[in-house]
Protein backbone atom coordinates (compact mmCIF):
# COMPACT_ATOMS: atom_id res chain seq x y z
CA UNK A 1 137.23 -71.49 5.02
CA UNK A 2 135.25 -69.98 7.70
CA UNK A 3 132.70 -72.52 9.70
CA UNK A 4 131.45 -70.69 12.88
CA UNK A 5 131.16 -67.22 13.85
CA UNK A 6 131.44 -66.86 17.63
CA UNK A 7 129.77 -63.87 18.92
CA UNK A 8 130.13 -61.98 22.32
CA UNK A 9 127.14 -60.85 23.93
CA UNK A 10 128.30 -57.33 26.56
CA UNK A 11 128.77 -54.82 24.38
CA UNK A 12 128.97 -56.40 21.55
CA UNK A 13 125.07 -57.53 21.04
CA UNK A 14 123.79 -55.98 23.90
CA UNK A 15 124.46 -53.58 26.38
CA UNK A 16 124.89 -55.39 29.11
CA UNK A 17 123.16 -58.73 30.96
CA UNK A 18 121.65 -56.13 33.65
CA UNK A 19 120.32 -53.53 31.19
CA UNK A 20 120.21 -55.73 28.28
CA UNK A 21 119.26 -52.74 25.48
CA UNK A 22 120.16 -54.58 22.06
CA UNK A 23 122.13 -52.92 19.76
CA UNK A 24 120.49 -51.51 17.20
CA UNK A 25 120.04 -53.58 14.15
CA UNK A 26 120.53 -56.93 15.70
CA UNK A 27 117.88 -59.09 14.30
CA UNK A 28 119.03 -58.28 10.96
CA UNK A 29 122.64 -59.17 12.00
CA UNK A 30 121.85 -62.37 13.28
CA UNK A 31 120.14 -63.40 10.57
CA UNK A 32 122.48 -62.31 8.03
CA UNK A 33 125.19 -63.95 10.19
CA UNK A 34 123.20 -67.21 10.06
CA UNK A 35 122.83 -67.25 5.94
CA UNK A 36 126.83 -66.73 5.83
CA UNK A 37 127.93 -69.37 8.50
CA UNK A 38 125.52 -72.41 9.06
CA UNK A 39 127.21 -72.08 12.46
CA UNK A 40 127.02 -69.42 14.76
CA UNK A 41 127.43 -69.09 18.61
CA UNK A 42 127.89 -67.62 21.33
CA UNK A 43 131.19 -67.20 23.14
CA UNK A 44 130.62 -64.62 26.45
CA UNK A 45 131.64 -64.57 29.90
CA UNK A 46 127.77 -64.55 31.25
CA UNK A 47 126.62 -67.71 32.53
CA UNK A 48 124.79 -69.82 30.76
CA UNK A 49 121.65 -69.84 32.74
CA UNK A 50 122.04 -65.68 32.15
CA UNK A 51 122.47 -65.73 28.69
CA UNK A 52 119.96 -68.32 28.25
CA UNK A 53 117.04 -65.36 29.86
CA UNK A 54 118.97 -62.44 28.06
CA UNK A 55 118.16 -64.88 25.12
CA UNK A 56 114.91 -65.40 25.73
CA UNK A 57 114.00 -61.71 26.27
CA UNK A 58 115.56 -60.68 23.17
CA UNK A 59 113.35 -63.21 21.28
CA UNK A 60 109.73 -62.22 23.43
CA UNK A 61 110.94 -58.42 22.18
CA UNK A 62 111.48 -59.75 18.58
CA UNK A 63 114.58 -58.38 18.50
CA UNK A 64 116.30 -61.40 17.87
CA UNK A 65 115.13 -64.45 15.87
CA UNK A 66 113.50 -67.56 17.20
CA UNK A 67 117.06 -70.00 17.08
CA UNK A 68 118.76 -67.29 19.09
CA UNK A 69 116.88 -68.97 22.10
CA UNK A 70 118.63 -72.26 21.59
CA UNK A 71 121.84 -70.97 20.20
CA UNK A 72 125.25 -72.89 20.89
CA UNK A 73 126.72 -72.02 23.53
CA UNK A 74 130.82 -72.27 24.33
CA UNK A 75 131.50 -73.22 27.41
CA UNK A 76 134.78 -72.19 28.09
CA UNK A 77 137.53 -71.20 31.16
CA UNK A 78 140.75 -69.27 31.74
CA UNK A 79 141.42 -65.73 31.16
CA UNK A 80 140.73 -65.84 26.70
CA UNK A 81 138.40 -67.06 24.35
CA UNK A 82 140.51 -69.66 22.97
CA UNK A 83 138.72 -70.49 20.00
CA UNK A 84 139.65 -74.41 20.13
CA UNK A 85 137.21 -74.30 22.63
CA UNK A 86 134.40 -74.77 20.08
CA UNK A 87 133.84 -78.42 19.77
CA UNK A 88 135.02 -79.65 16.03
CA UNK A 89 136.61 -76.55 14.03
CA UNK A 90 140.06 -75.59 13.52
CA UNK A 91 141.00 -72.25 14.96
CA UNK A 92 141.66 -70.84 11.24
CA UNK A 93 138.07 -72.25 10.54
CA UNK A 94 136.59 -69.58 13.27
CA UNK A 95 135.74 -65.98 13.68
CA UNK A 96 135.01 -63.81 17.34
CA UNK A 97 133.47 -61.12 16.97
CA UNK A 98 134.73 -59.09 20.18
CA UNK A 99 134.70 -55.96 21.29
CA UNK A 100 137.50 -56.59 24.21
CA UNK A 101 140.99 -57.20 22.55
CA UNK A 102 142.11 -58.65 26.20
CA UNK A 103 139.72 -61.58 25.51
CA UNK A 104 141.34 -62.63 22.49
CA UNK A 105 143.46 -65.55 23.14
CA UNK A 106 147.55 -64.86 22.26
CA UNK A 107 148.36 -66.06 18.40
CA UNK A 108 144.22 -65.79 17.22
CA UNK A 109 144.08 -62.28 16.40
CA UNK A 110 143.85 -63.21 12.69
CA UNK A 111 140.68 -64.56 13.66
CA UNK A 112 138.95 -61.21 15.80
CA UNK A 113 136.68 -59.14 14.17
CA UNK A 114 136.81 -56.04 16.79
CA UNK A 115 133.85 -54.52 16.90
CA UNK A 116 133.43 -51.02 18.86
CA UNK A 117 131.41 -51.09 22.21
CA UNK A 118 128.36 -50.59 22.75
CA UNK A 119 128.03 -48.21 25.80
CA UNK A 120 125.64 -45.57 27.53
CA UNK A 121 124.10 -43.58 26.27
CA UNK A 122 123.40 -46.79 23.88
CA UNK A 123 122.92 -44.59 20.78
CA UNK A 124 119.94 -45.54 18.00
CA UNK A 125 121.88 -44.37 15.46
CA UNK A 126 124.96 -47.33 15.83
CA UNK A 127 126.22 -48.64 13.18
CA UNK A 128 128.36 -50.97 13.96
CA UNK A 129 126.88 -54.39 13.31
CA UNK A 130 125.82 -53.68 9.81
CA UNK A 131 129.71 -52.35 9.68
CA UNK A 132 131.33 -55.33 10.99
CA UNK A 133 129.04 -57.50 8.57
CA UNK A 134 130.83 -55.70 5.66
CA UNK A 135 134.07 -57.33 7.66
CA UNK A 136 132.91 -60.69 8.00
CA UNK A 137 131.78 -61.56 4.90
CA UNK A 138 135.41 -59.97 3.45
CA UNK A 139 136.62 -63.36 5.59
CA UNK A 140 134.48 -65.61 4.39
């Protein structure tokens, strides 16, 4: 049974933490991501402090909904997103959604969602989160 979805945030969200263009459809994702998984969070290699303004922005822009702001954040180090970094669930209990495959940590991959990235020219007509949704609630 899934518990948490762990979301990336570069190219996978958003663009990027410099540009920051959000991908299009991703209030709707959140939110439908929230009414499948009480949990969700964030699992990206921008600072805290970064995300935390990226955040915050996306809100003010009502792009993303008002708990995005205080979403849980994994801290976590080494070179993958080991997913027993999130503090009380099971690794099978997990989903990242990802669009690096290099991030996934070795024996998880069961529990990636790969999404496609979202790069210049950042096109209004992607897809892709109201795809992967399709994906995610197959796992559930």
């Amino acid at each position: 049974m899934i518990k948490v979805i762990a979301l990336d945030l570069e190219g996978t969200l958003i663009s990027n933490a410099v540009s920051q263009f959000p991908r299009p459809g991703l209030l709707d994702f959140l939110n439908k991501c929230k009414s499948m998984c009480s949990r969700v969070v964030i699992f990206t290699t921008v600072r805290e402090e970064v995300f935390r303004a990226v955040a915050k922005l996306l809100v003010s822009e009502s792009c993303a909904p008002d708990w995005f702001e205080t979403i849980e954040y994994i801290n976590w180090h080494g070179k993958t997103k080991n997913l027993s970094f999130i503090p009380d669930v099971a690794v099978d209990e997990a989903l990242l959604v990802d669009d690096m495959h290099l991030y996934v940590h070795p024996g998880q991959e069961a529990s990636w969602v790969e999404i496609s990235k979202f790069e210049h020219p950042y096109p209004e007509t992607d897809t892709e989160l109201s795809s992967i949704l399709n994906e995610i609630q197959k796992r559930m």
